[in-house]
C-alpha atoms as a PDB file:
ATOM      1  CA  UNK A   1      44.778  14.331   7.675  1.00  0.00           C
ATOM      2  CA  UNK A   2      45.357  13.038   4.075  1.00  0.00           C
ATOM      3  CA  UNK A   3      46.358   9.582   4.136  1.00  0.00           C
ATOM      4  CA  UNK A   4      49.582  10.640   1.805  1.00  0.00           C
ATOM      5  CA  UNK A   5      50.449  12.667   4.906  1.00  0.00           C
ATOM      6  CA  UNK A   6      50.222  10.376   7.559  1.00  0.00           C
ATOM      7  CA  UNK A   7      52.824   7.697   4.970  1.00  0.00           C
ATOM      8  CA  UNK A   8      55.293  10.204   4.295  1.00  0.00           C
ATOM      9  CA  UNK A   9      55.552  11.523   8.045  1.00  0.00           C
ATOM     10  CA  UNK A  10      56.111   7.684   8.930  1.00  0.00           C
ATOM     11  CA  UNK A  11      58.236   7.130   6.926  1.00  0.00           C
ATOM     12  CA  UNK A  12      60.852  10.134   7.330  1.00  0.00           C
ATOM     13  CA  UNK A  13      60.670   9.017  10.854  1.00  0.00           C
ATOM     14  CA  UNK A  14      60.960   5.349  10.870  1.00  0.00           C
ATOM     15  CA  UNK A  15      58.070   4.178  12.877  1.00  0.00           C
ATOM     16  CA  UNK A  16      56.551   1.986  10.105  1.00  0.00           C
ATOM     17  CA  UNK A  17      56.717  -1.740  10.288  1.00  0.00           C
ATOM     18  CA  UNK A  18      59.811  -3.457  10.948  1.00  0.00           C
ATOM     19  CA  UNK A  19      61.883  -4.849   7.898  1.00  0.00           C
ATOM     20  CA  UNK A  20      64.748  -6.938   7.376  1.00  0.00           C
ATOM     21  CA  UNK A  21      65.859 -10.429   9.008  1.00  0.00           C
ATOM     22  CA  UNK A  22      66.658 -10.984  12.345  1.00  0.00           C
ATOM     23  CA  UNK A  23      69.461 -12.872  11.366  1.00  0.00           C
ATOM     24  CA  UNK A  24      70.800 -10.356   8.835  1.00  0.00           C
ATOM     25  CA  UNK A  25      71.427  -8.148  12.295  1.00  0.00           C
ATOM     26  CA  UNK A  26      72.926 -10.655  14.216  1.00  0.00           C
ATOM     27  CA  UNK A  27      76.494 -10.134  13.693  1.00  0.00           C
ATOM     28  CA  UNK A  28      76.037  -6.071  14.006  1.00  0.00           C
ATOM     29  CA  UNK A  29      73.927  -6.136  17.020  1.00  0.00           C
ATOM     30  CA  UNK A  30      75.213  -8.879  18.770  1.00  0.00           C
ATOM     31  CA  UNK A  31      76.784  -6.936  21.075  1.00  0.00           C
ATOM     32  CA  UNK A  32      73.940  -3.976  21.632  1.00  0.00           C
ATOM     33  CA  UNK A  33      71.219  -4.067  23.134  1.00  0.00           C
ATOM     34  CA  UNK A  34      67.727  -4.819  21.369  1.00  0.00           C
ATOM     35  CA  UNK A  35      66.790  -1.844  19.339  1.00  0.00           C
ATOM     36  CA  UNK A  36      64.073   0.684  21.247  1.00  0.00           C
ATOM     37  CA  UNK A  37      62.505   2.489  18.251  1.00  0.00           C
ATOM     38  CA  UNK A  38      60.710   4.989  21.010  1.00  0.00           C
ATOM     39  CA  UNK A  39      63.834   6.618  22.555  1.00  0.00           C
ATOM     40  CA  UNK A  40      66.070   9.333  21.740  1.00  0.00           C
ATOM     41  CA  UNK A  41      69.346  10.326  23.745  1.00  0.00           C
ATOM     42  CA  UNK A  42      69.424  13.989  24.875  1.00  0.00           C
ATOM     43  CA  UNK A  43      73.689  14.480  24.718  1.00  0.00           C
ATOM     44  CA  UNK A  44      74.920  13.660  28.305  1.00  0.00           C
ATOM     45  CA  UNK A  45      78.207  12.359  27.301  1.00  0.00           C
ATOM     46  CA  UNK A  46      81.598  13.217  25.723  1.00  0.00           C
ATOM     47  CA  UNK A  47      80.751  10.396  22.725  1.00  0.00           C
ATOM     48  CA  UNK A  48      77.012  10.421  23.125  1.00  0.00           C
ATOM     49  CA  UNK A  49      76.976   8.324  19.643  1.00  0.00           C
ATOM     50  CA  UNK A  50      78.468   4.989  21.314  1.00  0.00           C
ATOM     51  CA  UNK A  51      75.910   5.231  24.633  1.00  0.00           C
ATOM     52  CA  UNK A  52      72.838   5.473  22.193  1.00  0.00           C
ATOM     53  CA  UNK A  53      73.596   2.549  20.067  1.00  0.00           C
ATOM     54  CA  UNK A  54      74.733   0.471  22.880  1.00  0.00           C
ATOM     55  CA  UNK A  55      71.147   0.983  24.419  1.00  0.00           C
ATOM     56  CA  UNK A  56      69.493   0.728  21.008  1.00  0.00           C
ATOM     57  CA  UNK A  57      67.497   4.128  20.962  1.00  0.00           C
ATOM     58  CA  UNK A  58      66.106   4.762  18.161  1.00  0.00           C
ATOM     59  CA  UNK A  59      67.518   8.426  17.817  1.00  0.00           C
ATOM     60  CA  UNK A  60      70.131  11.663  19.789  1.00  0.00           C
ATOM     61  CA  UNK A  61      69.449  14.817  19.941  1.00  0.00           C
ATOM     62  CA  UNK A  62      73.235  16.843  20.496  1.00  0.00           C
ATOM     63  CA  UNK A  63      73.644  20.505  20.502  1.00  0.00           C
ATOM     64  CA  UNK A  64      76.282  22.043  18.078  1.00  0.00           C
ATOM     65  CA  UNK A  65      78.306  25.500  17.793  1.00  0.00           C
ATOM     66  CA  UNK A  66      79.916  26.685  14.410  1.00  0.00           C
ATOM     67  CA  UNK A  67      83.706  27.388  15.251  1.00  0.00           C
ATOM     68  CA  UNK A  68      86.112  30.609  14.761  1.00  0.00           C
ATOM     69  CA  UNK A  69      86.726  27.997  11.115  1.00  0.00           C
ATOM     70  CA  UNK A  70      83.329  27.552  10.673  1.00  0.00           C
ATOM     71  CA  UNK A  71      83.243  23.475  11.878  1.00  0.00           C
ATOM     72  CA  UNK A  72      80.430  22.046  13.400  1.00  0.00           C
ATOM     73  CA  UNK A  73      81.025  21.558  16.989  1.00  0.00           C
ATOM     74  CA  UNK A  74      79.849  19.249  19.989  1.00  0.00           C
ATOM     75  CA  UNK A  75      80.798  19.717  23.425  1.00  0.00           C
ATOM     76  CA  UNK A  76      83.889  17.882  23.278  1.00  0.00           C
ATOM     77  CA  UNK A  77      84.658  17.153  19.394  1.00  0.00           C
ATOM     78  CA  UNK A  78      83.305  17.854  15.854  1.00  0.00           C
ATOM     79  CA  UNK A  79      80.457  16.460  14.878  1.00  0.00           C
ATOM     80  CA  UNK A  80      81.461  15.082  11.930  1.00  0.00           C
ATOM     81  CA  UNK A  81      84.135  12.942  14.076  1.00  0.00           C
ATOM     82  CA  UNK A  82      81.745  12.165  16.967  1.00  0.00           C
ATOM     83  CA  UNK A  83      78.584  11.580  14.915  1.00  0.00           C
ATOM     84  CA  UNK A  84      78.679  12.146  11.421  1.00  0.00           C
ATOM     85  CA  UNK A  85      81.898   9.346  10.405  1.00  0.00           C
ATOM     86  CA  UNK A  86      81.048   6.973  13.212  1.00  0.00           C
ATOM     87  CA  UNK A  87      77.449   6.578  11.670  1.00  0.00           C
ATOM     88  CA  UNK A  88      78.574   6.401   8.314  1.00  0.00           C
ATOM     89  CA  UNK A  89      81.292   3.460   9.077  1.00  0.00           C
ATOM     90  CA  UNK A  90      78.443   1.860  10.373  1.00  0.00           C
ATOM     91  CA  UNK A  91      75.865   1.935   7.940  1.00  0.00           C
ATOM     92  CA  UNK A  92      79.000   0.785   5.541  1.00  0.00           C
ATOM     93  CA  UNK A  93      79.478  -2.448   7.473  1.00  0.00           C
ATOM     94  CA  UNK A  94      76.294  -3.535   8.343  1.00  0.00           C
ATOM     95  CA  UNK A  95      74.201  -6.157   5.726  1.00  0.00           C
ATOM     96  CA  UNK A  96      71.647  -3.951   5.260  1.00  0.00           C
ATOM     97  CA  UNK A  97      73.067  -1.006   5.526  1.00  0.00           C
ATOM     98  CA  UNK A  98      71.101   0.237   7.739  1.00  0.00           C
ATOM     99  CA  UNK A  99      72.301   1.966  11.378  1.00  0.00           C
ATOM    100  CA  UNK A 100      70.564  -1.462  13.276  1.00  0.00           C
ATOM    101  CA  UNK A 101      70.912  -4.780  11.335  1.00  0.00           C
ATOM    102  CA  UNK A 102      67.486  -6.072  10.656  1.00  0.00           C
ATOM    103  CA  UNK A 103      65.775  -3.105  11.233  1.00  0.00           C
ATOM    104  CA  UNK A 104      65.070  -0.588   8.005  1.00  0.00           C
ATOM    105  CA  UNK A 105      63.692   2.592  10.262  1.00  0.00           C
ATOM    106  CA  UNK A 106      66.141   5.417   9.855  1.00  0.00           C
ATOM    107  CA  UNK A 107      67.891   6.285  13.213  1.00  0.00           C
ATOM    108  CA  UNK A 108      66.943  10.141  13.989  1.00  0.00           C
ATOM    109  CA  UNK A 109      69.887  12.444  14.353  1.00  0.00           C
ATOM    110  CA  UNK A 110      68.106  16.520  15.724  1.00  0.00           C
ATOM    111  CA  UNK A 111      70.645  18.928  15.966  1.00  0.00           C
ATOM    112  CA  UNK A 112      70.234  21.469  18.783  1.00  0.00           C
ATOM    113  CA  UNK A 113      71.331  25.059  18.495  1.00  0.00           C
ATOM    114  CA  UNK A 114      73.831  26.060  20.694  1.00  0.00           C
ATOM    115  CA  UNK A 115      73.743  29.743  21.675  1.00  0.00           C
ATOM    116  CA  UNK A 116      72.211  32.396  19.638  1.00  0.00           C
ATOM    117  CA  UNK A 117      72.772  34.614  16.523  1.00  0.00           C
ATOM    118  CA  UNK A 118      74.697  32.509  14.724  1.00  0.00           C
ATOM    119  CA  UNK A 119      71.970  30.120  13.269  1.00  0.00           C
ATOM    120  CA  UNK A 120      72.173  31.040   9.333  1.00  0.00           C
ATOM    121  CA  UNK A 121      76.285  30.148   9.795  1.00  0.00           C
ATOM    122  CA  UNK A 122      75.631  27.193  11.507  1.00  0.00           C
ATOM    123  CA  UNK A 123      72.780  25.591   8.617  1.00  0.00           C
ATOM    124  CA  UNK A 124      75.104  26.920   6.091  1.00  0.00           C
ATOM    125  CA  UNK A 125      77.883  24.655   7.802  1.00  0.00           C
ATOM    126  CA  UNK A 126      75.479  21.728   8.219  1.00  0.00           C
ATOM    127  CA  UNK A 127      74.918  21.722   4.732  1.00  0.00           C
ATOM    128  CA  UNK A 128      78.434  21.847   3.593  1.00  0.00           C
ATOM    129  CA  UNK A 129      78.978  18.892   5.963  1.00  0.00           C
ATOM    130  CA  UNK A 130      75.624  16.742   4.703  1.00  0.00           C
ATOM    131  CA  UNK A 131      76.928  17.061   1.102  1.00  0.00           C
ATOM    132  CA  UNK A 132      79.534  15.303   1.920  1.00  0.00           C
ATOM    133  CA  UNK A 133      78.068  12.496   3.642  1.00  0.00           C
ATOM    134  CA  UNK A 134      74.998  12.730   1.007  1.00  0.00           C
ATOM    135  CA  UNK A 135      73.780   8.858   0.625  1.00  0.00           C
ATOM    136  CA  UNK A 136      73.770   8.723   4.810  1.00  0.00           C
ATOM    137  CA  UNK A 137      70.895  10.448   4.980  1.00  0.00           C
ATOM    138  CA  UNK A 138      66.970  10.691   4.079  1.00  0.00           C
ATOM    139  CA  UNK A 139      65.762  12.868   1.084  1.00  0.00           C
ATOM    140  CA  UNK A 140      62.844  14.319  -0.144  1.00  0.00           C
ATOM    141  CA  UNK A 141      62.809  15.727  -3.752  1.00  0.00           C
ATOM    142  CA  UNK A 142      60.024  15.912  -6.441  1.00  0.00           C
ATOM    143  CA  UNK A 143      57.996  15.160  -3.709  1.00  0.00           C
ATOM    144  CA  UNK A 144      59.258  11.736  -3.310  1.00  0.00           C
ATOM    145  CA  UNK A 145      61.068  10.208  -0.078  1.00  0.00           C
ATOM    146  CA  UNK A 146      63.950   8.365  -0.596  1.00  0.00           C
ATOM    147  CA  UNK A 147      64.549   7.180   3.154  1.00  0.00           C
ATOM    148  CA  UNK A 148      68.146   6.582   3.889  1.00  0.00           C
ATOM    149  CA  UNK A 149      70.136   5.196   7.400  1.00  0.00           C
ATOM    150  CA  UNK A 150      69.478   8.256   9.002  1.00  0.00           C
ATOM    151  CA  UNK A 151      67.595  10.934   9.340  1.00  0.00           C
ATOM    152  CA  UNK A 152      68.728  14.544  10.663  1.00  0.00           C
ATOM    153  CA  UNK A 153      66.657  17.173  11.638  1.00  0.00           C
ATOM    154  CA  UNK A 154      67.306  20.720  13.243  1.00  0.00           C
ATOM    155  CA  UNK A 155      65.208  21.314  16.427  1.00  0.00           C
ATOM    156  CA  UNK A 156      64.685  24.181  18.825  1.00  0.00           C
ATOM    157  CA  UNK A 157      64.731  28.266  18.645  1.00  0.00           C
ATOM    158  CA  UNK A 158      67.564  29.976  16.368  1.00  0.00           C
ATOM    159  CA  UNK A 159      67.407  28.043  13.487  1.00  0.00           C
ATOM    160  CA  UNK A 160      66.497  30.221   9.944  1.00  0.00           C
ATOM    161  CA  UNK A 161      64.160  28.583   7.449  1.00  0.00           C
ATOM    162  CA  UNK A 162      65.524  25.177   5.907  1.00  0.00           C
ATOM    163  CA  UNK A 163      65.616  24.428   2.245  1.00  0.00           C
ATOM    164  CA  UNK A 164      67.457  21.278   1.980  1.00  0.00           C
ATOM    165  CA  UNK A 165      67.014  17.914   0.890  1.00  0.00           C
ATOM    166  CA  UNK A 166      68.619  16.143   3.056  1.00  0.00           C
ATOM    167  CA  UNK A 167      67.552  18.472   6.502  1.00  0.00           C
ATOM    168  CA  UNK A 168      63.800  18.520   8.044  1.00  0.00           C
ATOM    169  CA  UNK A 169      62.786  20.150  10.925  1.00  0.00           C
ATOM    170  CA  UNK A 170      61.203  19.523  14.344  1.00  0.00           C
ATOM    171  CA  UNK A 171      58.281  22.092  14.667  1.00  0.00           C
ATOM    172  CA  UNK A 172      56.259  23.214  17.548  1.00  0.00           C
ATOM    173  CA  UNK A 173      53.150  21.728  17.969  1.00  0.00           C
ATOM    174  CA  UNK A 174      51.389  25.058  17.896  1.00  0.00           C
ATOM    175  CA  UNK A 175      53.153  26.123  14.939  1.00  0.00           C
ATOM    176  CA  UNK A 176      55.055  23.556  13.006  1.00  0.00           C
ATOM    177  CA  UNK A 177      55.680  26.059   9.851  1.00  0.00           C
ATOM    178  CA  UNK A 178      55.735  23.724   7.546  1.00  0.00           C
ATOM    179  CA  UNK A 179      53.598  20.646   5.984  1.00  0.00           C
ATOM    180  CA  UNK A 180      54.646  16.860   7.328  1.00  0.00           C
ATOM    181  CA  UNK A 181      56.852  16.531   4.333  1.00  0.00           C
ATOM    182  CA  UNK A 182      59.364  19.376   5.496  1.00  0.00           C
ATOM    183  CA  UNK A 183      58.123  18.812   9.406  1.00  0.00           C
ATOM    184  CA  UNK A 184      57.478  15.284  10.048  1.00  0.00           C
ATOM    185  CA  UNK A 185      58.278  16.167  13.850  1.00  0.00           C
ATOM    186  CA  UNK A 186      56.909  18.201  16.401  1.00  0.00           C
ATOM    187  CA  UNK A 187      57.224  18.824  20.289  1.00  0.00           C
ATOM    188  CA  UNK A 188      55.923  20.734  23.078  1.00  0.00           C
ATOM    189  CA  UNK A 189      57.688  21.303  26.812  1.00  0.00           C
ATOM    190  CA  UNK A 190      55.961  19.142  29.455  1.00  0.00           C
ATOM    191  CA  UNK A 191      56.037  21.896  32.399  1.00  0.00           C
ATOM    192  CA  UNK A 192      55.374  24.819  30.086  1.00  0.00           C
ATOM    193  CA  UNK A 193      52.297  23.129  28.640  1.00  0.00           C
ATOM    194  CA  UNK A 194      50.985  22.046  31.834  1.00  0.00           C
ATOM    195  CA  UNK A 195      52.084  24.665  33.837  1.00  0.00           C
ATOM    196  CA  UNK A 196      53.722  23.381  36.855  1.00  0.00           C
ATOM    197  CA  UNK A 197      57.062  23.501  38.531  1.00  0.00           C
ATOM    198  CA  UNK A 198      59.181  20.494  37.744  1.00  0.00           C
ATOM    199  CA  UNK A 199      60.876  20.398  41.351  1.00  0.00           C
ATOM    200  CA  UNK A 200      57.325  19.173  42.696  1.00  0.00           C
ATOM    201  CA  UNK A 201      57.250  15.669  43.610  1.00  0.00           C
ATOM    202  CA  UNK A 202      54.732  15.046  40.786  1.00  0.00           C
ATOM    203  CA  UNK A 203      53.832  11.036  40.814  1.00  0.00           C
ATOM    204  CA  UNK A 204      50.806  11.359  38.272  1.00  0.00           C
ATOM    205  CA  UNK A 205      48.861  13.551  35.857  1.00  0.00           C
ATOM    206  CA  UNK A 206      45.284  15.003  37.541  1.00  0.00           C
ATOM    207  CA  UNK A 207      42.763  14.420  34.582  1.00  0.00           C
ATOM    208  CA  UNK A 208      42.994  17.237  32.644  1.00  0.00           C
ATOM    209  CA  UNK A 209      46.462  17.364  32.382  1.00  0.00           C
ATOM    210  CA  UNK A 210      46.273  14.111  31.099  1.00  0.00           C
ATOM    211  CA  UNK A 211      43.442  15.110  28.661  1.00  0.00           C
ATOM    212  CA  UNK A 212      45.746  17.821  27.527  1.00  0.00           C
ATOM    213  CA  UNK A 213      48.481  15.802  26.141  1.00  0.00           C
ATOM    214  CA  UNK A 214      45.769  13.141  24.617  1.00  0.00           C
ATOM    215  CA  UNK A 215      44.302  16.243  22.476  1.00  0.00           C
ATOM    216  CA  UNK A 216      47.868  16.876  21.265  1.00  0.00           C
ATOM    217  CA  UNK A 217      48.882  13.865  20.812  1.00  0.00           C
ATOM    218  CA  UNK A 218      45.694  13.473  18.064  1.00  0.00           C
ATOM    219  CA  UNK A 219      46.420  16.846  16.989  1.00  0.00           C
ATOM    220  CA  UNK A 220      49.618  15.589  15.661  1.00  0.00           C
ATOM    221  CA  UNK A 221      48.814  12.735  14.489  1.00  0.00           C
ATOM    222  CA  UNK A 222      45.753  14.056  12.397  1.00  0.00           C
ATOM    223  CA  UNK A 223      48.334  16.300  10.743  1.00  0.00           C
ATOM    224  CA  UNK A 224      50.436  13.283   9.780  1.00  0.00           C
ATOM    225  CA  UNK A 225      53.094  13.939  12.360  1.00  0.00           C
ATOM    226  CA  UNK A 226      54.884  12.719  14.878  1.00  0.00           C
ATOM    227  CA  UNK A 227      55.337  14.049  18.886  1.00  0.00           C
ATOM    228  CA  UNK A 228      57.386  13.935  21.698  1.00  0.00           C
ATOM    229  CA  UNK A 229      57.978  15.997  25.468  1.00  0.00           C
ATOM    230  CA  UNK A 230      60.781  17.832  26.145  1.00  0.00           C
ATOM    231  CA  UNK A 231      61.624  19.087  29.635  1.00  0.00           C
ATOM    232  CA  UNK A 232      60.300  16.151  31.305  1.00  0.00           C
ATOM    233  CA  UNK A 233      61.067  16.515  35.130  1.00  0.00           C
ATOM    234  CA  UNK A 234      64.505  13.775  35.205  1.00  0.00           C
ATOM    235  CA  UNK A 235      64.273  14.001  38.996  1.00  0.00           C
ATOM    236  CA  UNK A 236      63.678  12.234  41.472  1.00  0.00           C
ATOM    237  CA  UNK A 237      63.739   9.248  39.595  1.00  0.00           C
ATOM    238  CA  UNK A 238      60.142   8.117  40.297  1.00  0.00           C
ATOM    239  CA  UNK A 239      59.209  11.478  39.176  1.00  0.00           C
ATOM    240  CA  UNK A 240      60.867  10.862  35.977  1.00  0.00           C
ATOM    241  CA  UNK A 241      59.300   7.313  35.788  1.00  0.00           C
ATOM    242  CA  UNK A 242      55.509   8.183  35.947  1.00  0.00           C
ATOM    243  CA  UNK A 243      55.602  10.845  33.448  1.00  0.00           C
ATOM    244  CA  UNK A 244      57.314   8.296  31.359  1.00  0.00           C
ATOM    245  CA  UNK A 245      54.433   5.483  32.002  1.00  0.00           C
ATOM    246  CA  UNK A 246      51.836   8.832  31.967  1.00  0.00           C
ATOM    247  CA  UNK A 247      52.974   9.930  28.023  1.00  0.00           C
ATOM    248  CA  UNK A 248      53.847   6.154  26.801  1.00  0.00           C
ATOM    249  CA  UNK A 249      50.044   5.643  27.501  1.00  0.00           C
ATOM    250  CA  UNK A 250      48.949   8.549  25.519  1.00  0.00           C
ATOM    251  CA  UNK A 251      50.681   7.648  22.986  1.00  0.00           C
ATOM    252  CA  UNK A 252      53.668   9.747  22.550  1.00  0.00           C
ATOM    253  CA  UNK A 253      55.689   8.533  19.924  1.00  0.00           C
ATOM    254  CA  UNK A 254      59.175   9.347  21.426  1.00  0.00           C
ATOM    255  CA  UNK A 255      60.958   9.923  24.937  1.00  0.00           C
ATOM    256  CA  UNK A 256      63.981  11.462  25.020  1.00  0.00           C
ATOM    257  CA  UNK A 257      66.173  11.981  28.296  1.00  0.00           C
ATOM    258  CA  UNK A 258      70.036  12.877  29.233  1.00  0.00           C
ATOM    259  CA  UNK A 259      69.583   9.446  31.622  1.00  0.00           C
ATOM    260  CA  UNK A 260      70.298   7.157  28.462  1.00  0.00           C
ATOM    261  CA  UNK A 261      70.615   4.139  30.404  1.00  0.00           C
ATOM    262  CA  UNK A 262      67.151   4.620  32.757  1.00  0.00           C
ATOM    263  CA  UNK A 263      65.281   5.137  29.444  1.00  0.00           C
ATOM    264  CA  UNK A 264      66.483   2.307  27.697  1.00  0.00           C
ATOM    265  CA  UNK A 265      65.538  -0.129  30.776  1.00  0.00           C
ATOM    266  CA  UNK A 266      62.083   1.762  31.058  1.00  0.00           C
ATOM    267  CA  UNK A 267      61.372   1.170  27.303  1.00  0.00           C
ATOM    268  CA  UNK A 268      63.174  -2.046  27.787  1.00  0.00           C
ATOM    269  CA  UNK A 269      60.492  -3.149  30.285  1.00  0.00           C
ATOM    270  CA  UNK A 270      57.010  -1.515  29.253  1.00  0.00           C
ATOM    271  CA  UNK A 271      55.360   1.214  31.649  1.00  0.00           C
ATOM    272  CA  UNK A 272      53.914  -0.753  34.078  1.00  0.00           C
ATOM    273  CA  UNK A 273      54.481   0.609  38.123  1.00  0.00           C
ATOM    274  CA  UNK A 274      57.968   0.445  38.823  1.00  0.00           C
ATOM    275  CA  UNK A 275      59.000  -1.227  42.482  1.00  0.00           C
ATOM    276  CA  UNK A 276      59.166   1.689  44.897  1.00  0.00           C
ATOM    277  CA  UNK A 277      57.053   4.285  42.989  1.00  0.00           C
ATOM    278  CA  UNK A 278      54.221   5.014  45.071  1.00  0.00           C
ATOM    279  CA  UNK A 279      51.044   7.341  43.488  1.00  0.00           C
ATOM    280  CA  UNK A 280      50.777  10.956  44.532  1.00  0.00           C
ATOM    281  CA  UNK A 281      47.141  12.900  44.329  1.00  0.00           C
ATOM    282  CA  UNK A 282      48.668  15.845  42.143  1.00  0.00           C
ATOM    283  CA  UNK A 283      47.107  18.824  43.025  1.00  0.00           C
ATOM    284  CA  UNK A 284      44.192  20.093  40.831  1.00  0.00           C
ATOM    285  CA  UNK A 285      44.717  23.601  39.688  1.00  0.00           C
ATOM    286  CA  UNK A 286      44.715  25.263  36.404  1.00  0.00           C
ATOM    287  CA  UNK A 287      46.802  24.175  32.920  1.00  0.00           C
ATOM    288  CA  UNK A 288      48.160  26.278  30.224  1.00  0.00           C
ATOM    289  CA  UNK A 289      45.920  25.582  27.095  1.00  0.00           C
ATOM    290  CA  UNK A 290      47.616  27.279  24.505  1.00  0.00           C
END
């Protein structure tokens, strides 16, 4: 990893050191809770915006359609009105014009596909709609980073080849397709890696399941990149809870879940045993390696 990497990575994604004064955020935080720069909501609600920032994650993840007049769609609005105007009104009011007052780390907006074959419409339509929102977001040009109050990346199958700016991309870890300054981001599913079935009542990771998401974890670091799970088991709760504590102590660098609220309190209140969870002997058997 080239220590030019490892910068630029951190700093599309925000996990640098913190900047600003606390008191500078006062008056736009005062009624949020204290920002979580390790959580991302997964879009459980009809405004999924105003959940996030109440809980202070640090990032959501929504999945968008392109419309019969080719707008940018959420589940129940646009995105421009749901996401793209609310953030933008936000970052004009606050003192330092950032998304959190007195915290300079861009908040992460990833941008789900929703259904297939209509991918090259839907970038084309995400361009079109960054353009116009241009000084909201991070930029990389001449091989420079500009960061800015957010930044948006596209994330999951379907999506062509990006060649913007303003829009990075959430890789694989297996096969990011691109260098840390177009794919400061990657992530690998939880049950596919390690080869189990979510419904069992899973309490821990055997040993070399747990070895197996160490290695990655390096892997993307050394590249100069971030990680983070997706389809984490979100039930039962204590389920949901130990694979939390499980990849906070390997050192994932996000969790993201559609239970906003029971990932802010477990960020909220470190990864130590939760009252109630008791530990289960997971089976040993066999894990996916590749």
């Amino acid at each position: 990893m080239t220590s030019s990497a490892a910068t630029l990575a951190s700093g599309l994604l925000g996990l640098a050191a913190v900047g600003g004064v606390a008191a500078v955020g006062a008056t736009v935080a005062r009624r949020h809770r204290p920002y979580l720069p390790c959580g991302i909501a997964v879009d459980a609600t009809a405004d999924p915006l105003t959940g996030t920032l109440r809980q202070g994650l640090a990032g959501l993840e929504v999945s968008v359609r392109i419309d019969t007049e080719w707008q940018l769609r959420l589940a129940e609005g646009s995105l421009e009105h749901l996401v793209f105007a609310p953030l933008a009104r936000r970052v004009t009011e606050a003192p330092n014009g950032r998304v959190y007052g007195g915290w300079s780390e861009p908040f992460l907006l990833l941008l789900r596909l929703d259904g297939a074959g209509a991918g090259v419409a839907t970038l084309v339509a995400l361009e079109a709609l960054v353009a116009r929102y241009e000084s909201l977001f991070t930029r990389y040009v001449d091989e420079r980073l500009t960061p800015g109050p957010v930044t948006l990346l596209v994330t999951g199958p379907g999506w062509p080849p990006v060649d913007s700016a303003s829009i990075f991309v959430e890789g694989h870890v297996d096969a990011p397709c691109g260098p840390p300054s177009l794919v400061p981001l990657v992530y690998e599913s939880l049950t596919r890696r390690l080869g189990w079935d979510p419904r069992e009542p899973w309490r821990e990771l055997p040993a070399e399941a747990r070895h197996i998401v160490r290695a990655l974890v390096r892997q993307a670091h050394e590249e100069g990149r971030r990680l983070r799970f997706v389809d984490v088991p979100e039930k039962p709760a204590g389920v949901r809870r130990a694979l939390w504590r499980e990849l906070r102590a390997a050192g994932v660098d996000y969790h993201s879940s559609r239970h906003v609220a029971a990932l802010a309190r477990f960020l909220r209140g470190g990864f130590g045993r939760p009252r109630g969870d008791r530990r289960h002997a997971a089976p040993r058997s066999r894990y996916a390696t590749t």
